[in-house]
C-alpha atoms as a PDB file:
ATOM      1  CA  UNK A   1       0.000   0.000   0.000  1.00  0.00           C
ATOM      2  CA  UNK A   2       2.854   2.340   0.730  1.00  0.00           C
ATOM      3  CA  UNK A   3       4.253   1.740  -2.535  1.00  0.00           C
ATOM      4  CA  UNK A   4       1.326   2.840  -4.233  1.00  0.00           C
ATOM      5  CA  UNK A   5       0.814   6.035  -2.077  1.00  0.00           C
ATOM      6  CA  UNK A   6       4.164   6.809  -3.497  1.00  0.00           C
ATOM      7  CA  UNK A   7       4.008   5.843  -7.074  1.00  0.00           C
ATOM      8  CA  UNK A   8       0.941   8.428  -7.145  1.00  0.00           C
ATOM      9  CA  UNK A   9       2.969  10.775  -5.382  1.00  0.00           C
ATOM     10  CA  UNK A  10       5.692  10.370  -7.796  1.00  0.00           C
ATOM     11  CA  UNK A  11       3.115  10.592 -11.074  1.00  0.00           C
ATOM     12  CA  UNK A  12       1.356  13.863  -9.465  1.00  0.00           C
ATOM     13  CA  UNK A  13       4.624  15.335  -9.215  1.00  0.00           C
ATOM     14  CA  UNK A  14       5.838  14.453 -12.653  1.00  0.00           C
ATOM     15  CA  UNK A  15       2.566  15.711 -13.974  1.00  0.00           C
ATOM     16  CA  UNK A  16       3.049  19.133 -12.436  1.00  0.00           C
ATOM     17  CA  UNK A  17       6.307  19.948 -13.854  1.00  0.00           C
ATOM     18  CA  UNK A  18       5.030  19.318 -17.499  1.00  0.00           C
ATOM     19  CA  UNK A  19       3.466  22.394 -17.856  1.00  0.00           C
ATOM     20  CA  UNK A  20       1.748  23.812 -20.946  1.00  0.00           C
ATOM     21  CA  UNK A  21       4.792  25.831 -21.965  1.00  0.00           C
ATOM     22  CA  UNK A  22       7.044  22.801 -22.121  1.00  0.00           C
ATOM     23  CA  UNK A  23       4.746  21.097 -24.099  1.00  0.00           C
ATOM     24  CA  UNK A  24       4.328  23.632 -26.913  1.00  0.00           C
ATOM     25  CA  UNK A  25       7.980  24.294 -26.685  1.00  0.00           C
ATOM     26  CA  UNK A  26       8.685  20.422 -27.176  1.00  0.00           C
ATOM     27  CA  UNK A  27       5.927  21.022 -30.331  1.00  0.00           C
ATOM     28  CA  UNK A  28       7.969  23.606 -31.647  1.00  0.00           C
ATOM     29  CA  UNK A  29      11.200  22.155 -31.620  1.00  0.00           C
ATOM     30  CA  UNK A  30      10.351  18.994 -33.130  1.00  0.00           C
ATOM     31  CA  UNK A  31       8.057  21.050 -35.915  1.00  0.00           C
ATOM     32  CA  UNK A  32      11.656  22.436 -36.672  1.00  0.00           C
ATOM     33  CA  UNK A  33      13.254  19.403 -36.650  1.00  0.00           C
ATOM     34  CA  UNK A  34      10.764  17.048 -39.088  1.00  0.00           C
ATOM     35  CA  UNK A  35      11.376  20.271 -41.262  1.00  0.00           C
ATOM     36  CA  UNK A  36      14.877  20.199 -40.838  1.00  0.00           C
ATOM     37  CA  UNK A  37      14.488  16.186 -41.522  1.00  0.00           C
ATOM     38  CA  UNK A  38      12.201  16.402 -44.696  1.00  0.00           C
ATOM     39  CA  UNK A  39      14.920  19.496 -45.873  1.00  0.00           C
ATOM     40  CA  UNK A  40      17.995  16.814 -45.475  1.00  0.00           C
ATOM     41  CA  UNK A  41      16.080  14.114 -47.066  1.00  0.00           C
ATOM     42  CA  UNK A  42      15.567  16.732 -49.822  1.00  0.00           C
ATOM     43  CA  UNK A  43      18.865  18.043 -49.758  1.00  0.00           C
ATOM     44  CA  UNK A  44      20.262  14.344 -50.060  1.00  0.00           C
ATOM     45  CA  UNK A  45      18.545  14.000 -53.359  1.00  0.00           C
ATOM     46  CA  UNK A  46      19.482  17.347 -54.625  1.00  0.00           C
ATOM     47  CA  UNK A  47      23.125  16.323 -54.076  1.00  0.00           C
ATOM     48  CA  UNK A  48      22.841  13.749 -56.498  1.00  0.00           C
ATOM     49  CA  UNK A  49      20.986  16.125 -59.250  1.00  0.00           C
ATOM     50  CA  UNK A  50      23.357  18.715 -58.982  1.00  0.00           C
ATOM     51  CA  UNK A  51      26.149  16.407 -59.491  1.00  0.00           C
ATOM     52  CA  UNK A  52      24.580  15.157 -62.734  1.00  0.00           C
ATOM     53  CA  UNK A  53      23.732  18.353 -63.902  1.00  0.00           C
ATOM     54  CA  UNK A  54      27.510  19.618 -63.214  1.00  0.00           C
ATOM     55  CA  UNK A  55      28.608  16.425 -64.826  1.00  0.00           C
ATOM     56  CA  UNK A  56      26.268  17.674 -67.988  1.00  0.00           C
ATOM     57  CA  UNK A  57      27.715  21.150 -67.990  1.00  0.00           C
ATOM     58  CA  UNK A  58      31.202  18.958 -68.385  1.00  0.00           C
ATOM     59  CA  UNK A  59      30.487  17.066 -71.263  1.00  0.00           C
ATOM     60  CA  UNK A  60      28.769  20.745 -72.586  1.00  0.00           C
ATOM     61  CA  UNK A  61      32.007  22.374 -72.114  1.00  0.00           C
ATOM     62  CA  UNK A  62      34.314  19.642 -73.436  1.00  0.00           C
ATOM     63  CA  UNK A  63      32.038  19.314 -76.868  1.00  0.00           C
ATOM     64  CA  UNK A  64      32.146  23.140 -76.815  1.00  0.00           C
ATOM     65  CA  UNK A  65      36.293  23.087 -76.442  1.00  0.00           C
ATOM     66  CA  UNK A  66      36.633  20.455 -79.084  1.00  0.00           C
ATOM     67  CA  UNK A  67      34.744  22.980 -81.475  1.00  0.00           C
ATOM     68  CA  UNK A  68      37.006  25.518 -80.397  1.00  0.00           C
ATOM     69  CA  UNK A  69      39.939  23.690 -81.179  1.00  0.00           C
ATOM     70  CA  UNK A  70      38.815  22.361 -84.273  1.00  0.00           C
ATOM     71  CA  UNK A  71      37.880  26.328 -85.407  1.00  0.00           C
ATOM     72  CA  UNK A  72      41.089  27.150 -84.161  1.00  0.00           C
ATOM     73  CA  UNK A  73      42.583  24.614 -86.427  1.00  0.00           C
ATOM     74  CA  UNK A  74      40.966  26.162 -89.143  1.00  0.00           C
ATOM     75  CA  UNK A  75      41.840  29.640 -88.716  1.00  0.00           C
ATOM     76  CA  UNK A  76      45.456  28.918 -88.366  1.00  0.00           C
ATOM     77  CA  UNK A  77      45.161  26.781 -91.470  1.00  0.00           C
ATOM     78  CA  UNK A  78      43.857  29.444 -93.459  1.00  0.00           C
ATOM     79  CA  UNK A  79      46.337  31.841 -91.971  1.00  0.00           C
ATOM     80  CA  UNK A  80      49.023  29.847 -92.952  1.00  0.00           C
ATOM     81  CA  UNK A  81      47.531  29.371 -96.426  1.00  0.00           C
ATOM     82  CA  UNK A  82      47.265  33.090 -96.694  1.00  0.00           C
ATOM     83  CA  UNK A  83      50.487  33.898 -95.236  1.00  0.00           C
ATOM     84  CA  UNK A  84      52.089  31.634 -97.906  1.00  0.00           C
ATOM     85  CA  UNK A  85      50.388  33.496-100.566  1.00  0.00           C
ATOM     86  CA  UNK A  86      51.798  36.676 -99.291  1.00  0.00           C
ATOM     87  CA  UNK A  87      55.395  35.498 -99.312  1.00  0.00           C
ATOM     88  CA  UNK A  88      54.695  33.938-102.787  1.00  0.00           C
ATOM     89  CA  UNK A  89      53.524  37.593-103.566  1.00  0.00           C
ATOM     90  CA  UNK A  90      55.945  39.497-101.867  1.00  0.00           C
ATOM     91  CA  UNK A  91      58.636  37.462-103.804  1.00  0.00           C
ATOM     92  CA  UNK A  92      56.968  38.270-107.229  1.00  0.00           C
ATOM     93  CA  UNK A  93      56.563  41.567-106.669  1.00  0.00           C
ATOM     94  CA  UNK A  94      60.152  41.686-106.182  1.00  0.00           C
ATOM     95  CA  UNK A  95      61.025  39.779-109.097  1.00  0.00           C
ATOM     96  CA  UNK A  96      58.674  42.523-110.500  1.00  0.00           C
ATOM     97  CA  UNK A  97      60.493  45.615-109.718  1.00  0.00           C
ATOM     98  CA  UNK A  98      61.160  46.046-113.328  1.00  0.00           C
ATOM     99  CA  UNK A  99      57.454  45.492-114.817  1.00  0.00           C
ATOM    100  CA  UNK A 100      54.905  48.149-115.901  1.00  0.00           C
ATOM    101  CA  UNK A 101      53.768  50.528-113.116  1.00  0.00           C
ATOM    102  CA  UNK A 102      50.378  48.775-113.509  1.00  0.00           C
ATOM    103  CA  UNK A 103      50.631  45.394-112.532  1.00  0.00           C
ATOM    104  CA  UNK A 104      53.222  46.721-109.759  1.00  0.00           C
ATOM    105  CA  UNK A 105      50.297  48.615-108.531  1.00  0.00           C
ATOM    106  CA  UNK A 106      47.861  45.525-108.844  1.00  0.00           C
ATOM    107  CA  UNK A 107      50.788  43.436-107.515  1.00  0.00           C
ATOM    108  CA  UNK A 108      50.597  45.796-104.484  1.00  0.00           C
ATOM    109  CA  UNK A 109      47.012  46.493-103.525  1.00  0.00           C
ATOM    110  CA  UNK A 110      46.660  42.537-103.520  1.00  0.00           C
ATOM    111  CA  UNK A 111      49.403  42.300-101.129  1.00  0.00           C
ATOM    112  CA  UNK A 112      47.318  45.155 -98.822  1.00  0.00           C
ATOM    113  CA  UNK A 113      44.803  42.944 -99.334  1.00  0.00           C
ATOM    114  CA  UNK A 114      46.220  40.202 -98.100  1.00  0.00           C
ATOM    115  CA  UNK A 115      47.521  42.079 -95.469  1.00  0.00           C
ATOM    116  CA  UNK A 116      44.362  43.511 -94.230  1.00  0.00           C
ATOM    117  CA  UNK A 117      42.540  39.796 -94.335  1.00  0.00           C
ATOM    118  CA  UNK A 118      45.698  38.136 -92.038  1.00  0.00           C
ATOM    119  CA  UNK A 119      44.693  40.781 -89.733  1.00  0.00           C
ATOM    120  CA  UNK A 120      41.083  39.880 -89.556  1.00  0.00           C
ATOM    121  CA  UNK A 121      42.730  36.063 -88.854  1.00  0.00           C
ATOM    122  CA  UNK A 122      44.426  36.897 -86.458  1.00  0.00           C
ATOM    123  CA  UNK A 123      42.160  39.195 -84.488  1.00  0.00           C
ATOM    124  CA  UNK A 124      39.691  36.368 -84.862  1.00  0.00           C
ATOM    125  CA  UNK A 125      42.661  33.498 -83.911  1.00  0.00           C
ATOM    126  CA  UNK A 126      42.992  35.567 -80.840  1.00  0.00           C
ATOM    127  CA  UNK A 127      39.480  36.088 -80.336  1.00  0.00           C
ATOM    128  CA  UNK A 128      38.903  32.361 -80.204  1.00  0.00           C
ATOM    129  CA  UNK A 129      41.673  31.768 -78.305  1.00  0.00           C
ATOM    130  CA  UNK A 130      40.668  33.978 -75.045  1.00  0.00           C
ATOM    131  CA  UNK A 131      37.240  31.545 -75.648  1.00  0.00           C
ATOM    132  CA  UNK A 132      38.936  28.708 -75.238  1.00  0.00           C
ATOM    133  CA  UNK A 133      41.193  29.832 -72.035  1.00  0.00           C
ATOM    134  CA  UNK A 134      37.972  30.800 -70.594  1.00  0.00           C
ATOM    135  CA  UNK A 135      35.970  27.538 -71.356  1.00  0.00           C
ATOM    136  CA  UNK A 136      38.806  25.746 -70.099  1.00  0.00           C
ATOM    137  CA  UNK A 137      39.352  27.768 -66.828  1.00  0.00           C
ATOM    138  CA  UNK A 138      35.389  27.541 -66.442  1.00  0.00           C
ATOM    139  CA  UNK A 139      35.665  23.622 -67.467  1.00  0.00           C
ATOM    140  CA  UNK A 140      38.885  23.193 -64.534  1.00  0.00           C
ATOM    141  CA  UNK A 141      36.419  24.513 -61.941  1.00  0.00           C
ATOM    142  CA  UNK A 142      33.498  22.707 -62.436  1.00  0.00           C
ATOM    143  CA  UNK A 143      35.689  19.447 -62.430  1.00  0.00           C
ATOM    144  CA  UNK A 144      36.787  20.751 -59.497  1.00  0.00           C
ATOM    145  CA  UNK A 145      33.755  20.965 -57.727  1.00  0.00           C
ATOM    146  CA  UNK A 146      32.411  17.967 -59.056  1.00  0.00           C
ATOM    147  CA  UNK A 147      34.982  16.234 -57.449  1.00  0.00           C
ATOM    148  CA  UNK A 148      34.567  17.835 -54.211  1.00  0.00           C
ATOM    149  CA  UNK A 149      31.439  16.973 -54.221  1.00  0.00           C
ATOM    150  CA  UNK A 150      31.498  13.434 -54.463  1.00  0.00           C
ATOM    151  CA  UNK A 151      34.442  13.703 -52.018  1.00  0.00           C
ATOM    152  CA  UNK A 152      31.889  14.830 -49.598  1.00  0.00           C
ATOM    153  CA  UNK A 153      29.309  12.582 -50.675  1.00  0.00           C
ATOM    154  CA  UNK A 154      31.687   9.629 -50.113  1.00  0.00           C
ATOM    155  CA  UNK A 155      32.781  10.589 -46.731  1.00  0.00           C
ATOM    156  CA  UNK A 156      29.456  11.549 -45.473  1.00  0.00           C
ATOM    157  CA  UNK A 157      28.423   8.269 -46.783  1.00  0.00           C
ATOM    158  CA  UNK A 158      31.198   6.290 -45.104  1.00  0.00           C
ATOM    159  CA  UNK A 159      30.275   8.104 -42.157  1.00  0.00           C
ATOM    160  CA  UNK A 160      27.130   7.211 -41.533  1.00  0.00           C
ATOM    161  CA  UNK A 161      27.578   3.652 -42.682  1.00  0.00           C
ATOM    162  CA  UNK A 162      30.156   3.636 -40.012  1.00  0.00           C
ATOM    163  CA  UNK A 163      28.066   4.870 -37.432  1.00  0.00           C
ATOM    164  CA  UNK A 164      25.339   1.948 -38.280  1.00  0.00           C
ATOM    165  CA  UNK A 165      28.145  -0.211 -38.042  1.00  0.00           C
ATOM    166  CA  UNK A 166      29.211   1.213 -34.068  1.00  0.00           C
ATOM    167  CA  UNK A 167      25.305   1.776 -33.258  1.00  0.00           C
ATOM    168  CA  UNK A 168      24.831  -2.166 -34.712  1.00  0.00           C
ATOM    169  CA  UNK A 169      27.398  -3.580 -32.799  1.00  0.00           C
ATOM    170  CA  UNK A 170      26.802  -1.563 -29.831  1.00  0.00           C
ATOM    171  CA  UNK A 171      23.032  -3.176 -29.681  1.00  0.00           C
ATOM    172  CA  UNK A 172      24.106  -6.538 -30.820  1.00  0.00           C
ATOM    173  CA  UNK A 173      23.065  -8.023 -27.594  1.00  0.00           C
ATOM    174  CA  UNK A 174      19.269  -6.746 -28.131  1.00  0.00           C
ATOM    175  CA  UNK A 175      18.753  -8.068 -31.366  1.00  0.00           C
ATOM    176  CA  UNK A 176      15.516  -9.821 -31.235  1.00  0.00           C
ATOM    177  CA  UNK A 177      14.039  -8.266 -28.074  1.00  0.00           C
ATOM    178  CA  UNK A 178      12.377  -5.083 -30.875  1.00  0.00           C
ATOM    179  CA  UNK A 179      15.234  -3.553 -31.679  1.00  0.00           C
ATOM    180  CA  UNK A 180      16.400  -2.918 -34.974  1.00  0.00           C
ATOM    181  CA  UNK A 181      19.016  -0.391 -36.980  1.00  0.00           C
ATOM    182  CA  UNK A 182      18.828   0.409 -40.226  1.00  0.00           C
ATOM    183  CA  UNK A 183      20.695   2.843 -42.953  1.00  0.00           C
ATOM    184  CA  UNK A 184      18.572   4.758 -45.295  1.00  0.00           C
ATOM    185  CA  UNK A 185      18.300   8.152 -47.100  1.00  0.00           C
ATOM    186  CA  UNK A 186      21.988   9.390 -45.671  1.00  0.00           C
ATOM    187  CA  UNK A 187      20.276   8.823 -42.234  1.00  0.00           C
ATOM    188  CA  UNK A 188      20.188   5.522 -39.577  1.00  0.00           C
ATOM    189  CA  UNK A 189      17.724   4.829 -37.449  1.00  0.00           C
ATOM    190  CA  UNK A 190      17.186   2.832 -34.303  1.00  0.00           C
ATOM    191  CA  UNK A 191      14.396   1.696 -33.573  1.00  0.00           C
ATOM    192  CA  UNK A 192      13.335   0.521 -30.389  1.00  0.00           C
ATOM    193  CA  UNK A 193       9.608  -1.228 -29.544  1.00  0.00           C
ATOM    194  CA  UNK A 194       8.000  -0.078 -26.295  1.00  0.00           C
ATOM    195  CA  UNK A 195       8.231  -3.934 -24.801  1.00  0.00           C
ATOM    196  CA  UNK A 196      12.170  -3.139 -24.635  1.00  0.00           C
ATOM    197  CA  UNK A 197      11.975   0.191 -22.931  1.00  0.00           C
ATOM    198  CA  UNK A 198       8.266   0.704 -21.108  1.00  0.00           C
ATOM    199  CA  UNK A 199       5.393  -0.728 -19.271  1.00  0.00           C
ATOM    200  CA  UNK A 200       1.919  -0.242 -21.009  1.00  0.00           C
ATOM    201  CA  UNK A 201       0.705   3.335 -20.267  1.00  0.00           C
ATOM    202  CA  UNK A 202       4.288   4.586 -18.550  1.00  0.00           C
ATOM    203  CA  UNK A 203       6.618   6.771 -19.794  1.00  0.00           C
ATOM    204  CA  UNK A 204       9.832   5.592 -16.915  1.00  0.00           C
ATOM    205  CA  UNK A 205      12.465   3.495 -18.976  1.00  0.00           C
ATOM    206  CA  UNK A 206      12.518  -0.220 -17.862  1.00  0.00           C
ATOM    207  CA  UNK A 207      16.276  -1.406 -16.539  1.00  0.00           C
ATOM    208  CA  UNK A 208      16.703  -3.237 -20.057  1.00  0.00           C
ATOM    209  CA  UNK A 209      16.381  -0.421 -21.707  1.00  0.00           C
ATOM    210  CA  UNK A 210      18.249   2.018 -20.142  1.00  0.00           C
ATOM    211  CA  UNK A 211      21.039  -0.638 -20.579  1.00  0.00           C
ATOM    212  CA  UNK A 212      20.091   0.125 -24.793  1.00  0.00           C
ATOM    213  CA  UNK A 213      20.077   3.359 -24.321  1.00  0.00           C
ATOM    214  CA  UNK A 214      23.229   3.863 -22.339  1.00  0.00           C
ATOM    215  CA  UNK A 215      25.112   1.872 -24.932  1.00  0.00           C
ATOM    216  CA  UNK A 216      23.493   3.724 -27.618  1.00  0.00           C
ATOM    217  CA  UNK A 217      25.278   6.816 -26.136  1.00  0.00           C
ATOM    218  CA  UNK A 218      28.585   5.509 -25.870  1.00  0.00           C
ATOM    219  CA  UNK A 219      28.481   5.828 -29.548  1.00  0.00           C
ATOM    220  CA  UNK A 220      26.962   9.098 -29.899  1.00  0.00           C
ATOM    221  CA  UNK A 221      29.178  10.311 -27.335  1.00  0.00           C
ATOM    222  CA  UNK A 222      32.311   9.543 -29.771  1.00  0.00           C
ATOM    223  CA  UNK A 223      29.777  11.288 -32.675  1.00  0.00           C
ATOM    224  CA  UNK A 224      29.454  14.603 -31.663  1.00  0.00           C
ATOM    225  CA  UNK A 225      29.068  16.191 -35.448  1.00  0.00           C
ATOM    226  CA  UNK A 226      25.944  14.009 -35.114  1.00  0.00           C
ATOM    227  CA  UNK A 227      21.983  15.290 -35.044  1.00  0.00           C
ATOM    228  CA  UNK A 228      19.769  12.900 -32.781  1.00  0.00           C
ATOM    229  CA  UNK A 229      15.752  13.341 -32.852  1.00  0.00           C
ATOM    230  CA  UNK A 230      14.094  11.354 -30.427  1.00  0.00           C
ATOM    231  CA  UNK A 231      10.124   9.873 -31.713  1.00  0.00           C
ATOM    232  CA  UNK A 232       7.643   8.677 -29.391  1.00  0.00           C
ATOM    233  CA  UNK A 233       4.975   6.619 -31.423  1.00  0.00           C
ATOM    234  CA  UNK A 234       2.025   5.368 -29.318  1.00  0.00           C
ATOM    235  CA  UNK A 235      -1.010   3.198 -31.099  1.00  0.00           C
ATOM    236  CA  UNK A 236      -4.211   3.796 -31.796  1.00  0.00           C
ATOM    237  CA  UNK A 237      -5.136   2.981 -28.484  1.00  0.00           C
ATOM    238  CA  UNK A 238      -6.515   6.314 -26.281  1.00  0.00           C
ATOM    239  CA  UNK A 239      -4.278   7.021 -23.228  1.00  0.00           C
ATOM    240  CA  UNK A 240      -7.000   5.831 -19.970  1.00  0.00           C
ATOM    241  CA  UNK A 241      -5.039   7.192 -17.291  1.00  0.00           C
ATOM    242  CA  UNK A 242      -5.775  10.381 -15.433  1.00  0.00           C
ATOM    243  CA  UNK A 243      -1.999  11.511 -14.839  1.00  0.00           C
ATOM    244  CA  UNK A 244      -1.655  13.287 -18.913  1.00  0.00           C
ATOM    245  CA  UNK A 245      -4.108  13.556 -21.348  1.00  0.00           C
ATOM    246  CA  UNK A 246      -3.758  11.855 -24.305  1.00  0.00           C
ATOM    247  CA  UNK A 247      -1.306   9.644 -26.623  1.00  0.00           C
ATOM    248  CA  UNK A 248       0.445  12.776 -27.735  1.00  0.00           C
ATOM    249  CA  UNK A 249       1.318  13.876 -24.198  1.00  0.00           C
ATOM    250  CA  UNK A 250       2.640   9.818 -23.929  1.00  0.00           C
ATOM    251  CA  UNK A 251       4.753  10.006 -26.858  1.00  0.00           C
ATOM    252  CA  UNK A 252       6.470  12.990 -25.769  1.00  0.00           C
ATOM    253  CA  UNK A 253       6.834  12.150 -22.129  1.00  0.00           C
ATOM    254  CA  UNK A 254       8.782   8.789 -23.491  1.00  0.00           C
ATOM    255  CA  UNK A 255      10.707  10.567 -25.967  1.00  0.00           C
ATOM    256  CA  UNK A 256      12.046  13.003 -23.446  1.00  0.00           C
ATOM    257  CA  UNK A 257      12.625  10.310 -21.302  1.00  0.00           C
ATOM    258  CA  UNK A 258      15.164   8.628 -23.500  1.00  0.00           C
ATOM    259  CA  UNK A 259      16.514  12.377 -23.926  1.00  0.00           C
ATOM    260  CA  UNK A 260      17.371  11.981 -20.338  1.00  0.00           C
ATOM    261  CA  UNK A 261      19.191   9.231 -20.322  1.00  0.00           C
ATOM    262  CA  UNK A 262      21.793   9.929 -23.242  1.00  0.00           C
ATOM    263  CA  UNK A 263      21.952  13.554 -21.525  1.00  0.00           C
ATOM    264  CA  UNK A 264      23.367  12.040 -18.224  1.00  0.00           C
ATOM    265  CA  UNK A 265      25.606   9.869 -20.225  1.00  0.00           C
ATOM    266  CA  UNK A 266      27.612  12.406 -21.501  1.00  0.00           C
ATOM    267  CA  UNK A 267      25.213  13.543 -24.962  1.00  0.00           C
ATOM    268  CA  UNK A 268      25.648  16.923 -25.437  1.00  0.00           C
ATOM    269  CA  UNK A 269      21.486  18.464 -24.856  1.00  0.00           C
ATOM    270  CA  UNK A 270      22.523  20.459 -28.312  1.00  0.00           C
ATOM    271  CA  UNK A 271      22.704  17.319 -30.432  1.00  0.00           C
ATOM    272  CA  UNK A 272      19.186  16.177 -29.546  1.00  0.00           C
ATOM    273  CA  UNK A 273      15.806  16.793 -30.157  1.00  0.00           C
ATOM    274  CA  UNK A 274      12.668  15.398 -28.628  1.00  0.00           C
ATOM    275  CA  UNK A 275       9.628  15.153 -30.778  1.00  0.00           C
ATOM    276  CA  UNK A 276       6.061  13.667 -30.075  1.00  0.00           C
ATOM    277  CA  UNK A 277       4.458  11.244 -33.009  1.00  0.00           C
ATOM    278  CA  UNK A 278       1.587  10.143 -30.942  1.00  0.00           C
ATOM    279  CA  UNK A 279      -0.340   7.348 -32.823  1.00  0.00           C
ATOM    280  CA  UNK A 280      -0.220   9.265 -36.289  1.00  0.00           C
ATOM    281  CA  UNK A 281       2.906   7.855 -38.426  1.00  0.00           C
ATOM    282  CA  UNK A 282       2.257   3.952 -37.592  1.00  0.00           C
ATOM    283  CA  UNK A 283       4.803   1.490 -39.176  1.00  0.00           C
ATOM    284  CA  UNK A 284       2.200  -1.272 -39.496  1.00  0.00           C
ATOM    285  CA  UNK A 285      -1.763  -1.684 -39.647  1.00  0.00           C
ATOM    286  CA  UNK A 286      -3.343  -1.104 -35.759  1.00  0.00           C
ATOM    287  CA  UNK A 287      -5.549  -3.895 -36.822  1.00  0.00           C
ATOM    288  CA  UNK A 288      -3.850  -6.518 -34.912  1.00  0.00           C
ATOM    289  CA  UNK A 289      -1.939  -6.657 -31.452  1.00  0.00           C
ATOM    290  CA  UNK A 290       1.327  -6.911 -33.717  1.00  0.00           C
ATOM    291  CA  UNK A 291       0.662  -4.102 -35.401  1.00  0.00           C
ATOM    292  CA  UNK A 292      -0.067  -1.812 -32.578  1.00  0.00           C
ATOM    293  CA  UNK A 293       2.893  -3.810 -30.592  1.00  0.00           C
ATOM    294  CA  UNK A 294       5.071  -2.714 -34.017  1.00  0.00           C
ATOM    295  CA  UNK A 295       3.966   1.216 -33.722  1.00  0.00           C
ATOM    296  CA  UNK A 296       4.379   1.467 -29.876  1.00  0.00           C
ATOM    297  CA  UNK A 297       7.969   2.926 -30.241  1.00  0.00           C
ATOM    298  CA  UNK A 298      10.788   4.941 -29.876  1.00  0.00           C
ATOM    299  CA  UNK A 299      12.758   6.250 -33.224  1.00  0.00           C
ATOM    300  CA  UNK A 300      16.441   7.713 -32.649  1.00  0.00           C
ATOM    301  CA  UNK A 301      17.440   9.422 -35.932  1.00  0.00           C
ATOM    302  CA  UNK A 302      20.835  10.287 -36.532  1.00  0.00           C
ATOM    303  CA  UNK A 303      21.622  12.386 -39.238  1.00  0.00           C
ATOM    304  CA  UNK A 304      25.074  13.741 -40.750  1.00  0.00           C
ATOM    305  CA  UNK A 305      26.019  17.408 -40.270  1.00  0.00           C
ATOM    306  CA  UNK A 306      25.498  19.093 -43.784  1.00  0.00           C
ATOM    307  CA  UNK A 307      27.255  22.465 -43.553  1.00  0.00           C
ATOM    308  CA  UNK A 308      30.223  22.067 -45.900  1.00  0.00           C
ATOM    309  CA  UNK A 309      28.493  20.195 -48.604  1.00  0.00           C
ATOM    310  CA  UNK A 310      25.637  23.682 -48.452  1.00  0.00           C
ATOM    311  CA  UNK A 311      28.831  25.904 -48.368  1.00  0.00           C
ATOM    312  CA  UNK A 312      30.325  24.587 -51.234  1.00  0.00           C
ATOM    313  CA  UNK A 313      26.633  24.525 -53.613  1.00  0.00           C
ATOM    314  CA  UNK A 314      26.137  28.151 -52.201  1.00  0.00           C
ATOM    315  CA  UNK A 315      30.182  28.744 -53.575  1.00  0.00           C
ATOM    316  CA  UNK A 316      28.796  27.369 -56.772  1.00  0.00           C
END
């Protein structure tokens, strides 16, 4: 009986210090976050586009420098044709010097001529040349960025698949008990059912899992670069106790309460986020008791630290 006096106790207390301000500031922060989550997602596709585009503009400016060259080729063909004519020239109208003062005067004005139209060549030769040190400077920096790009890509990639790797191991030892990781969309996520981590209807964190958790931490810990949104999920279900209100007051009570735990294990509180789902993003039909056992959970998504791969588009 005493225990029960002070379980109440306890619950009433709890329920006092979630006040209405705490809750709409939890709302707010995790509206941010699912936008900042549906902008990565975004921003993990666009990645890929912009790389194909700017290995389009490549093949563009490559086509466009082998026209160059080959126009160049011409031009200097033609000025060599025509400079050949004018030393041909140049030598008759030497061997002329002694001819009529009228085909010395034709002689000369085709020279001038000439003259004048190697001119025009090589204005134009020089024209096309500053074209093709510009497509080729232009062509230099978009390889350039291409290839810092994928760079990026590659690392952020490796990244992440190394995290799943230190988050999978970590967890190895609840494999089986409704806990799962997964890599997908530049992002892993760790999934844990409520049977590992709560009682039906509570929101405090069962021994077993705050063993998960804490070992979940070790890794993120080591991970600081790392974003971590917390997701309470509840069923379909209503909440029927008298402590909160509903399912979305549940969800968010049991995703701060994993917050709490990675906090005391040495998580910085800047890398996390705690967001309530209630019973409205379901993983499986709340048809059966599997289903609603499936969407009775906690999701931890980490996500990679995007700031050099924006920097570098916004360079672009």
């Amino acid at each position: 009986m005493r225990k029960i006096v002070s379980i109440i106790l306890l619950l009433s207390f709890f329920t006092s210090c979630v006040s209405k301000k705490v809750y709409e500031d939890l709302e707010r922060k995790y509206n941010r976050l699912s936008n900042s989550n549906s902008e990565l997602i975004d921003q993990n596709e666009n990645l890929v586009a912009e790389r194909n585009k700017l290995q389009h503009d490549v093949k563009n400016l490559e086509g466009a420098i082998q026209d160059l060259n080959d126009r160049k080729a011409g031009v200097e063909q033609a000025y060599n044709a025509a400079k050949d004519r004018l030393d041909k020239l140049i030598a008759s109208y030497d061997a002329l010097q002694t001819e009529s003062a009228s085909e010395l005067t034709e002689k000369a004005n085709t020279i001038r001529q000439l003259l004048t139209e190697l001119e025009t060549k090589e204005r134009l030769l020089e024209t096309e040349n500053t074209r093709l040190l510009k497509l080729q400077s232009e062509l230099e920096a978009r390889s350039q960025t291409i290839a810092e790009l994928q760079d990026l890509i590659a690392t952020k990639e490796a990244k992440m698949n190394a995290l799943k790797n230190a988050v999978s191991n970590a967890l190895k030892g609840f494999e089986g008990k409704g806990l799962t990781v997964t890599h997908k969309n530049g992002k892993v996520y760790v999934s844990m059912e409520n049977k590992l981590l709560f009682d039906s209807g509570s929101w405090a964190v069962g021994v077993q899992g705050i063993d998960a958790v804490e070992k979940l931490a070790v890794v993120l810990v080591q991970n600081q670069d790392i974003e971590v949104l917390i997701e309470g999920h509840t069923d379909n279900v209503p909440y029927s106790g008298t402590t909160i209100i509903d399912n979305w007051d549940l969800s968010v009570k049991r995703a701060t309460a994993i917050v709490r735990i990675l906090q005391n294990k040495g998580v910085k509180p800047i890398q996390i986020t705690a967001a309530g789902r209630s019973e409205y993003l379901p993983v499986q039909s709340n048809a059966t008791s599997d289903g609603k056992a499936k969407n009775r959970r906690i999701e931890i998504i980490l996500a990679p630290n995007l700031d050099k791969i924006n920097q570098l588009l916004g360079e672009e």
